[in-house]
C-alpha atoms as a PDB file:
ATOM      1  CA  UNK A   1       0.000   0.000   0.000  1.00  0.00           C
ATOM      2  CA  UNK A   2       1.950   2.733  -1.527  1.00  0.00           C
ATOM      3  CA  UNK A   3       1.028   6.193   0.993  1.00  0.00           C
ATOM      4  CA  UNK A   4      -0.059   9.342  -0.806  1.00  0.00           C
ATOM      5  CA  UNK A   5       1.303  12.961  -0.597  1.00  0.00           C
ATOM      6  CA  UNK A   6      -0.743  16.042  -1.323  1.00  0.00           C
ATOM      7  CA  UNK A   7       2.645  17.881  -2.250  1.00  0.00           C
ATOM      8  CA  UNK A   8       4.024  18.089  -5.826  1.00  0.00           C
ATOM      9  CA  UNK A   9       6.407  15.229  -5.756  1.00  0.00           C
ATOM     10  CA  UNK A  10      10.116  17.198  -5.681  1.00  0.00           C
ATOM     11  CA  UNK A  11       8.494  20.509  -4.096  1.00  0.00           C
ATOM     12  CA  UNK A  12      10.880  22.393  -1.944  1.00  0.00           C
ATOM     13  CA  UNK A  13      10.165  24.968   1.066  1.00  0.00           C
ATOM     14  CA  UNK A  14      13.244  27.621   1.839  1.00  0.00           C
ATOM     15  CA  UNK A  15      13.457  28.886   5.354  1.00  0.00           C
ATOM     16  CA  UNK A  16      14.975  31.081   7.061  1.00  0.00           C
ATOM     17  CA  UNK A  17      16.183  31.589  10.572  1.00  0.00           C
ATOM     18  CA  UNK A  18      14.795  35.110  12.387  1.00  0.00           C
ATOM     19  CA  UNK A  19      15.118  34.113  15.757  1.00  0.00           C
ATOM     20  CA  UNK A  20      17.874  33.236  18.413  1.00  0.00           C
ATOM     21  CA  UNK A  21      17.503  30.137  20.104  1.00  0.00           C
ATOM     22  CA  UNK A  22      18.907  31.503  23.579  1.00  0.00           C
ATOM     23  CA  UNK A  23      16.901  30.998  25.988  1.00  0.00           C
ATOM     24  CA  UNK A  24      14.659  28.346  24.211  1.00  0.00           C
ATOM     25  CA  UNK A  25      13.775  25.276  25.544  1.00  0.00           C
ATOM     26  CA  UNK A  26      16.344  22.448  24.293  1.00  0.00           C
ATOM     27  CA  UNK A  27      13.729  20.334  22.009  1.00  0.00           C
ATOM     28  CA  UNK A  28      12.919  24.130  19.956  1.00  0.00           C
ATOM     29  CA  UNK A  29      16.960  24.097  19.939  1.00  0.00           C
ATOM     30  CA  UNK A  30      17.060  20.741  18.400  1.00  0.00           C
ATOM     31  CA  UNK A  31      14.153  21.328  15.803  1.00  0.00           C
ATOM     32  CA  UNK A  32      16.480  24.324  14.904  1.00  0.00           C
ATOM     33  CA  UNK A  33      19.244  21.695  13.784  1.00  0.00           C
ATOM     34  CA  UNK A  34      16.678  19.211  13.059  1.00  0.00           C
ATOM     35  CA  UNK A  35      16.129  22.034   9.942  1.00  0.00           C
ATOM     36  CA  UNK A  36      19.632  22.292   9.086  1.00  0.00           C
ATOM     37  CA  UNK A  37      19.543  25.920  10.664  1.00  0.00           C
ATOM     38  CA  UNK A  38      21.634  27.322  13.971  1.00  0.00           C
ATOM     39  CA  UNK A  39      22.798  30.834  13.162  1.00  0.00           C
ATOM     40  CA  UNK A  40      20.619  33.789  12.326  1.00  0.00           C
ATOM     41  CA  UNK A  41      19.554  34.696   8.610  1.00  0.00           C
ATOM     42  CA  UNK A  42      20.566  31.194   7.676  1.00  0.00           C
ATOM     43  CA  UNK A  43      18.490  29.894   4.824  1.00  0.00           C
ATOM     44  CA  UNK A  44      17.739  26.121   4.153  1.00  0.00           C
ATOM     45  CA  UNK A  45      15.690  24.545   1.168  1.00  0.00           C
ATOM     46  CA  UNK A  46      13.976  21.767   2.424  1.00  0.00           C
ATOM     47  CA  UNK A  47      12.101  18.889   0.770  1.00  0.00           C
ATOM     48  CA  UNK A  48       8.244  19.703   1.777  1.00  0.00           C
ATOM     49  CA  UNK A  49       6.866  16.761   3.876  1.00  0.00           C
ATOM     50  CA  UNK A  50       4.473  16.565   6.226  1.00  0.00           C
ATOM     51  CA  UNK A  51       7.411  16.015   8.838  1.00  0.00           C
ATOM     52  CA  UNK A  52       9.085  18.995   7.959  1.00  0.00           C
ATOM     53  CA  UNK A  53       6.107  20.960   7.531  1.00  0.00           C
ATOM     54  CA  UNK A  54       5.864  20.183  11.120  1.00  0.00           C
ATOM     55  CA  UNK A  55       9.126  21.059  12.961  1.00  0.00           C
ATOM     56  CA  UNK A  56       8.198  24.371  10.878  1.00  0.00           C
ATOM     57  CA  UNK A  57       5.159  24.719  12.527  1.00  0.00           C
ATOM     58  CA  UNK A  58       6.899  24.174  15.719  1.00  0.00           C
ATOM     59  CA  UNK A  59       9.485  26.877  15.660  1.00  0.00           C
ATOM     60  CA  UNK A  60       7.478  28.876  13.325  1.00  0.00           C
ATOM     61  CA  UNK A  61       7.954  31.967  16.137  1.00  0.00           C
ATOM     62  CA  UNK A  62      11.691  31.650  15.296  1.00  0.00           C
ATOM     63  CA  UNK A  63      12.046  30.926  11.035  1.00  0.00           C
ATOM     64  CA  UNK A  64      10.009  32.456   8.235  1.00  0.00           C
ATOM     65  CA  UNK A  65       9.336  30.726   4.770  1.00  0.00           C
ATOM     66  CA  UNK A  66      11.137  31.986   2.118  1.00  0.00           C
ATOM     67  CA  UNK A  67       9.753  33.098  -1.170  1.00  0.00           C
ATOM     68  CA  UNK A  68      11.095  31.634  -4.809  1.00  0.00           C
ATOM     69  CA  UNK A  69      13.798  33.554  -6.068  1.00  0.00           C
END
């Protein structure tokens, strides 16, 4: 049973980091790296999942999505 995705296979989200995590708690900290992100104005493209979707969601007080370029 093969799952379905309601994203474009190969879509990509870019985000980047606005916020410090000082004086986060340690799993917002680790959703940080989780994303590939740890200093400020770093930008990641991700591949858009559900899962990442999520840890976005999560820290969303702390990264902002990117628009195309």
């Amino acid at each position: 049973m093969a799952s379905k995705s309601p994203n474009i296979k190969g879509a990509t989200v870019t985000v980047e980091q606005t916020g410090s995590p000082l004086r986060r708690p340690a799993d917002q900290r680790a959703t940080l790296v989780g994303l590939g992100l740890n200093k400020m104005h770093r930008r990641r493209t991700l591949e858009d999942t559900p899962a990442v979707r999520g840890m976005i969601r999560k820290v969303s007080h702390l990264v902002t999505i990117v628009d195309s370029e």
